[in-house]
N, C-alpha and C. Protein backbone atom coordinates (compact mmCIF):
# COMPACT_ATOMS: atom_id res chain seq x y z
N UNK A 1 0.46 -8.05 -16.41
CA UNK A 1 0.20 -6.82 -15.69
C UNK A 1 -0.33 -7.14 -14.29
N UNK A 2 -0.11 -6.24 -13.10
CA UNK A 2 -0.11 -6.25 -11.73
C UNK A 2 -1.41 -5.34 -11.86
N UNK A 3 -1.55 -5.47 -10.73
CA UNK A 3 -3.21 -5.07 -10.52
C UNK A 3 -2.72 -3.94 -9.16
N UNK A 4 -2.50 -2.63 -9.77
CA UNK A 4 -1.92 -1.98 -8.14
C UNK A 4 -2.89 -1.28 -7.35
N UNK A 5 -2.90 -1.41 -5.65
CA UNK A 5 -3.72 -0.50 -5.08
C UNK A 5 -3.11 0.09 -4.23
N UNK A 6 -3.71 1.26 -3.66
CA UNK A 6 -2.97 1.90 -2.42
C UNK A 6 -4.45 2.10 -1.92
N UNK A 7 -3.94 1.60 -0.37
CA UNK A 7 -4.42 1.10 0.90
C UNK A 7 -4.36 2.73 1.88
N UNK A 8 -5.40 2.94 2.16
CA UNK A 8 -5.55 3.85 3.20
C UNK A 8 -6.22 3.56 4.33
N UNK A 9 -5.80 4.33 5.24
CA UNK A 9 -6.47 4.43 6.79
C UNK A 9 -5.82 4.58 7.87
N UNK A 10 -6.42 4.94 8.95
CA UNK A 10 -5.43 5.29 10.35
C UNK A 10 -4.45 4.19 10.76
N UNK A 11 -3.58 4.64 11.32
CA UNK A 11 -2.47 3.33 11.39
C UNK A 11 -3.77 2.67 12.50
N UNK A 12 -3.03 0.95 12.35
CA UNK A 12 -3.15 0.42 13.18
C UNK A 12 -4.91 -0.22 13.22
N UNK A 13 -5.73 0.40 11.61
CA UNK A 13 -7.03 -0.16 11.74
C UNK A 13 -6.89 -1.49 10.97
N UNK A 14 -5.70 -1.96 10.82
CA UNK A 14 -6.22 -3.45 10.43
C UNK A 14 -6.16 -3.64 8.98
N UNK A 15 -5.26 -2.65 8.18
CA UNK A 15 -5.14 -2.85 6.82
C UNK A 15 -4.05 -4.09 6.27
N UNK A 16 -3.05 -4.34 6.99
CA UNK A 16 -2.56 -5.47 6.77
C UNK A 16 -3.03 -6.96 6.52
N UNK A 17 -3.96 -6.93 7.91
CA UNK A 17 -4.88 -8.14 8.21
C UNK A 17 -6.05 -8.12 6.59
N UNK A 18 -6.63 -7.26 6.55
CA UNK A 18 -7.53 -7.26 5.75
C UNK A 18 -6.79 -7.51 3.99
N UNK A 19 -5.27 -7.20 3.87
CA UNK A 19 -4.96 -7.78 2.58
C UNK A 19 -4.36 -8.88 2.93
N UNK A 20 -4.38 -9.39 3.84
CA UNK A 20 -3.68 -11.28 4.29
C UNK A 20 -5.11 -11.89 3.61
N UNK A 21 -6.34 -11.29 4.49
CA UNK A 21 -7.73 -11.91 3.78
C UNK A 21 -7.68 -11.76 1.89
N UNK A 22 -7.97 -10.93 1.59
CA UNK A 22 -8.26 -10.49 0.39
C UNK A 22 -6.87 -11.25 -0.26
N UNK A 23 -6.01 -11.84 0.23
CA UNK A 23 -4.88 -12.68 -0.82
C UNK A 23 -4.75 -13.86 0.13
N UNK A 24 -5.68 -14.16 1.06
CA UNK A 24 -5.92 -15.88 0.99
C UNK A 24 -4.77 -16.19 1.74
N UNK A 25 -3.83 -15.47 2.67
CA UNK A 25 -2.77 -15.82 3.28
C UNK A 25 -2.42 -15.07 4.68
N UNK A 26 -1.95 -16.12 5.85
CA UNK A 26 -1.65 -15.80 7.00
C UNK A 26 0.03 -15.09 6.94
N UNK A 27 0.57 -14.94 6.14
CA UNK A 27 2.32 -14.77 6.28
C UNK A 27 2.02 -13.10 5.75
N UNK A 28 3.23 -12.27 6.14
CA UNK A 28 3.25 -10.67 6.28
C UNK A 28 3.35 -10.70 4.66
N UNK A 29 3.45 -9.69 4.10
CA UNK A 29 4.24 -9.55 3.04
C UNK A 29 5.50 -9.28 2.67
N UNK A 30 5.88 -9.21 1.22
CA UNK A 30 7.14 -9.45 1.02
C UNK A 30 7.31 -7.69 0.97
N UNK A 31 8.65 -7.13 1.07
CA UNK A 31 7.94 -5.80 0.47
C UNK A 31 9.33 -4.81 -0.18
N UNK A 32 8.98 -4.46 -1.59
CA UNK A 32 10.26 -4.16 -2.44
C UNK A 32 10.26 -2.88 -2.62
N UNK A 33 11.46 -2.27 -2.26
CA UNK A 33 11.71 -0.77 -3.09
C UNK A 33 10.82 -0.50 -4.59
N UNK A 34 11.13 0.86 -4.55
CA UNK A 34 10.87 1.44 -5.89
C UNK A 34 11.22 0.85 -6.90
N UNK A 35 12.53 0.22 -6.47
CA UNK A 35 13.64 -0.54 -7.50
C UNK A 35 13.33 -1.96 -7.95
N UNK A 36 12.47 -2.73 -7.24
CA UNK A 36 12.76 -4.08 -7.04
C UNK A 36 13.23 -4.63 -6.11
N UNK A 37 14.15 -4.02 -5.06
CA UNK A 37 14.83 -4.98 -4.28
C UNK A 37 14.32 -5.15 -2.89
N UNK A 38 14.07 -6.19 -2.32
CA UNK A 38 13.35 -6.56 -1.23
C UNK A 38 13.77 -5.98 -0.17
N UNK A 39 12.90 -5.32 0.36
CA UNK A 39 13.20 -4.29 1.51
C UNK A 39 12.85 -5.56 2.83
N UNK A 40 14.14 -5.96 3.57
CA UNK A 40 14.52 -6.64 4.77
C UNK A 40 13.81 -6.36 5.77
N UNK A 41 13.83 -4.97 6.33
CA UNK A 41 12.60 -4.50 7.31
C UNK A 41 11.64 -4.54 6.90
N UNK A 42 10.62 -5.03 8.55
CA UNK A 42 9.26 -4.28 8.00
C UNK A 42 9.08 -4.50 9.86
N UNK A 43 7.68 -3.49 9.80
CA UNK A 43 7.48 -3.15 11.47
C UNK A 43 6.11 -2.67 11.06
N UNK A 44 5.07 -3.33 11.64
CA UNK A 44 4.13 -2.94 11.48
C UNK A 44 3.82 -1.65 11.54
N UNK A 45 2.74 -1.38 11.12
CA UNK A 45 2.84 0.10 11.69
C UNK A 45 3.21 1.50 10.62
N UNK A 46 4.75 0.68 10.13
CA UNK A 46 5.32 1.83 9.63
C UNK A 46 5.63 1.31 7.95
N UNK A 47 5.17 2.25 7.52
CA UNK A 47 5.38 1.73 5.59
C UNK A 47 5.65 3.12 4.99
N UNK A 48 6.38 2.89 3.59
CA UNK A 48 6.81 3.70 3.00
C UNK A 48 5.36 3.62 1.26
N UNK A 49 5.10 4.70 1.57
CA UNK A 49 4.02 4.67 0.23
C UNK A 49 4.98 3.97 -0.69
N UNK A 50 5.73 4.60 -1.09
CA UNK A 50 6.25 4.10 -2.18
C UNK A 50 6.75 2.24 -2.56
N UNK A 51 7.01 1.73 -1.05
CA UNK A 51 7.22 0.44 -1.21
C UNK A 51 6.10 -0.35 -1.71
N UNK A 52 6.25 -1.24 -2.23
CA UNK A 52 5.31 -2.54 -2.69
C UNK A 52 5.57 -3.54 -1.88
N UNK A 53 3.68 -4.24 -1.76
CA UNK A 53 3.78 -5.02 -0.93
C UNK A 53 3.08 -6.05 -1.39
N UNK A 54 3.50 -7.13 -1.66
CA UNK A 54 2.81 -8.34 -2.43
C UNK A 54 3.01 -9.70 -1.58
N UNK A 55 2.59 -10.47 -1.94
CA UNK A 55 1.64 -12.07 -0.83
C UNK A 55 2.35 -12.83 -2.30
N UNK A 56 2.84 -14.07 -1.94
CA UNK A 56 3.25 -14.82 -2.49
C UNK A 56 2.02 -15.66 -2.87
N UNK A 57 0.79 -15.65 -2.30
CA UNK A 57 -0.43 -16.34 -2.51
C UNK A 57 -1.31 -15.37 -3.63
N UNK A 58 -0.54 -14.45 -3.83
CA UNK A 58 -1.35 -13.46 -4.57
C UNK A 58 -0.25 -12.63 -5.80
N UNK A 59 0.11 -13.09 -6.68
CA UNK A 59 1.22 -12.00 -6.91
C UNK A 59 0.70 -11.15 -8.41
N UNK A 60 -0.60 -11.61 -8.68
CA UNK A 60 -1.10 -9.98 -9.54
C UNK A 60 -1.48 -9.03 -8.49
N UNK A 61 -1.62 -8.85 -7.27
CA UNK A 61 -1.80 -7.70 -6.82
C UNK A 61 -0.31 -6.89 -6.23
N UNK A 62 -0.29 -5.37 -6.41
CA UNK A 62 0.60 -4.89 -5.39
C UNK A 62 0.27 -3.65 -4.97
N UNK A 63 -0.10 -3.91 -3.51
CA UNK A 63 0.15 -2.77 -2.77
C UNK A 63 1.08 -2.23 -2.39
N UNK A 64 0.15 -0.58 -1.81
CA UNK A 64 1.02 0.11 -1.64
C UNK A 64 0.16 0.53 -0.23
N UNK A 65 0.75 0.91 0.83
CA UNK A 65 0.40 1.52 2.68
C UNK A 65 0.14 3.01 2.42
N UNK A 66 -0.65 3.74 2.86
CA UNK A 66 -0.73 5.15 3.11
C UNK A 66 0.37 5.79 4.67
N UNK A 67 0.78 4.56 5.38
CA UNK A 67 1.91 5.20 6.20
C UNK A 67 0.55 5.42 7.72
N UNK A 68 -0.66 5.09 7.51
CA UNK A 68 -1.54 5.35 8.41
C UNK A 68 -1.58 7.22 8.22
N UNK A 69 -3.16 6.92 7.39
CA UNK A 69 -3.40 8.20 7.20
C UNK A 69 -4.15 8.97 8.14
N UNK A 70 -3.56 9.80 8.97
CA UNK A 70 -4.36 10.39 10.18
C UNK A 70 -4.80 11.94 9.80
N UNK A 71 -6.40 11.90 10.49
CA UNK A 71 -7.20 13.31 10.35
C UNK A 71 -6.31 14.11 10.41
N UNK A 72 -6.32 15.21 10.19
CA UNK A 72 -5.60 16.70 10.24
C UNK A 72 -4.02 16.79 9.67
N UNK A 73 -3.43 15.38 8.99
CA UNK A 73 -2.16 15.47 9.11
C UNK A 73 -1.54 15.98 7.48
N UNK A 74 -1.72 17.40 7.27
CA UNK A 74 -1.06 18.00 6.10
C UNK A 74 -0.20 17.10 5.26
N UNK A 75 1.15 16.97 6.16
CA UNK A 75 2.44 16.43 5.08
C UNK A 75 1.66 15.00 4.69
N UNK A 76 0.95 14.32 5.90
CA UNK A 76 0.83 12.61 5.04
C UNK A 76 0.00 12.69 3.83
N UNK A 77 -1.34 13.63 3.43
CA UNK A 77 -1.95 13.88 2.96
C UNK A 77 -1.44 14.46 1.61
N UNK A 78 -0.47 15.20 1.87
CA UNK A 78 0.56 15.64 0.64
C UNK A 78 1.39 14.77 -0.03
N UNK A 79 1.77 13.89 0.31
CA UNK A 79 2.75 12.36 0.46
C UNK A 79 1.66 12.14 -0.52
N UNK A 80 0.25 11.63 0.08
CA UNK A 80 -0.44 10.69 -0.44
C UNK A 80 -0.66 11.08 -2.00
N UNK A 81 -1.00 12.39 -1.48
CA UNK A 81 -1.64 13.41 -3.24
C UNK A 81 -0.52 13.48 -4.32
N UNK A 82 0.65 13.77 -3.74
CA UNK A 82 1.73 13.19 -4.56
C UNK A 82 2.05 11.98 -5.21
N UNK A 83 1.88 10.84 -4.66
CA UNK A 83 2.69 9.60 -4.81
C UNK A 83 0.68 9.51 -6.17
N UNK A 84 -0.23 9.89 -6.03
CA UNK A 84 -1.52 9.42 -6.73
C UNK A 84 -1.11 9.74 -7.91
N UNK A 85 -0.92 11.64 -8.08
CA UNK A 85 -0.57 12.48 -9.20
C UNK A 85 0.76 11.62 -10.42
N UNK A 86 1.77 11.22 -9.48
CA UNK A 86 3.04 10.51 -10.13
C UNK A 86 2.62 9.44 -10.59
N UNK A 87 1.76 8.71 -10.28
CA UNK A 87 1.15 7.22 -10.79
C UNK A 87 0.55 7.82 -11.61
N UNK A 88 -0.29 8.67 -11.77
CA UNK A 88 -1.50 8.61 -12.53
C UNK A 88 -0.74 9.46 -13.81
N UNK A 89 0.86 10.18 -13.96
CA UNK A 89 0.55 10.74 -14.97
C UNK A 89 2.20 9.71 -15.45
N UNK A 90 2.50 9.09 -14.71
CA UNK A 90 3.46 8.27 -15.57
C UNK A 90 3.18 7.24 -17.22
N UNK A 91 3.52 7.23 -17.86
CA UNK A 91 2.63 6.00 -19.48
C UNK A 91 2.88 4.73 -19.53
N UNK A 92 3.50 3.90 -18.26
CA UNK A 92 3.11 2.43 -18.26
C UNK A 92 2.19 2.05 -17.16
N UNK A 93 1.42 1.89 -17.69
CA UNK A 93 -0.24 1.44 -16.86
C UNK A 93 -0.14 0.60 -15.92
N UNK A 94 1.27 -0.42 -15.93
CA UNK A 94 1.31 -0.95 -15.11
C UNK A 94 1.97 -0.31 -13.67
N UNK A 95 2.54 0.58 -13.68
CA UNK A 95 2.72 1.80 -12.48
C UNK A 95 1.42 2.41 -12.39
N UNK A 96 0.49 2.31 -12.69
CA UNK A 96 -0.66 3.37 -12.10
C UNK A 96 -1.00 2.96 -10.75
N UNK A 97 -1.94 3.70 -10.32
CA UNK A 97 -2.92 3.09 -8.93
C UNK A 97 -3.99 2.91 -9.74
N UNK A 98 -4.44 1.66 -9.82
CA UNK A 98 -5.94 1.06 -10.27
C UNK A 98 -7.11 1.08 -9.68
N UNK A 99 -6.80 1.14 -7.96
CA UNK A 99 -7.98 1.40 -7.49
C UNK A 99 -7.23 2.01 -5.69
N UNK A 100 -8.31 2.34 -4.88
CA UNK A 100 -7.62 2.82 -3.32
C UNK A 100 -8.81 2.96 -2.87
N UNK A 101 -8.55 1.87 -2.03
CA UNK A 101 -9.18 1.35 -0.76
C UNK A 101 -9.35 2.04 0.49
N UNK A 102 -9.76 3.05 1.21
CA UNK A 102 -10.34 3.47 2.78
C UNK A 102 -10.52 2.49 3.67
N UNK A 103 -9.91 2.20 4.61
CA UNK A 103 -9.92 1.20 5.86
C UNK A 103 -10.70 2.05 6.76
N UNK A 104 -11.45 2.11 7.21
CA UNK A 104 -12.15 2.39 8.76
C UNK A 104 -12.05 1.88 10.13
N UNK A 105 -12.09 1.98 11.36
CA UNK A 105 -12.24 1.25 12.36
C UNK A 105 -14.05 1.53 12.58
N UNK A 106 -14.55 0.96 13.05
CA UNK A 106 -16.17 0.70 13.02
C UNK A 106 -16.39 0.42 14.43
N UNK A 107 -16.41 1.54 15.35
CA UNK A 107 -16.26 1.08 16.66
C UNK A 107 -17.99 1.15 17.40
């Protein structure tokens, strides 16, 4: 079993960097469809909740990006409350969200 989290916070505060730390590795991640199959793009910045994103230095964990969750923004917030609800009421535990993380900038 995978250990899954979804990662929140404003784009661009540094949530990538901070799971390179937390999985012990300088290289991006790998990052797979819904399906399994390794999604070719990636651009900082921009993530699909639904993709998984796992570190070859780390592979019981898999994240998941909130897409950079910004104040006031209805639909991302709906995205997010959605994609929680579908994890949380699917019956293999290993699709759940186990835990979700808040990124801050601390200026």
């Amino acid at each position: 079993m995978r250990f899954r989290v979804l990662v929140m916070g404003r784009a661009n505060a540094g949530k990538t960097t901070i799971l390179q730390r937390v999985c012990n590795s300088t290289d991006e991640p790998e990052i797979f469809d819904g399906e399994g199959n390794k999604v070719s793009f990636y651009r900082r910045g921009y993530h699909e909740i639904e993709h998984e994103l796992m570190f070859k230095s780390n592979p019981g964990f898999v994240f998941h990006d909130s897409c950079g969750f910004e104040v006031g923004s209805i639909e991302q917030f709906e995205q997010m409350r959605k994609f929680v609800m579908d994890r949380a009421t699917t019956k293999r535990v290993n699709e759940h969200v186990h835990t979700i993380w808040y990124g801050m900038l601390c200026e």
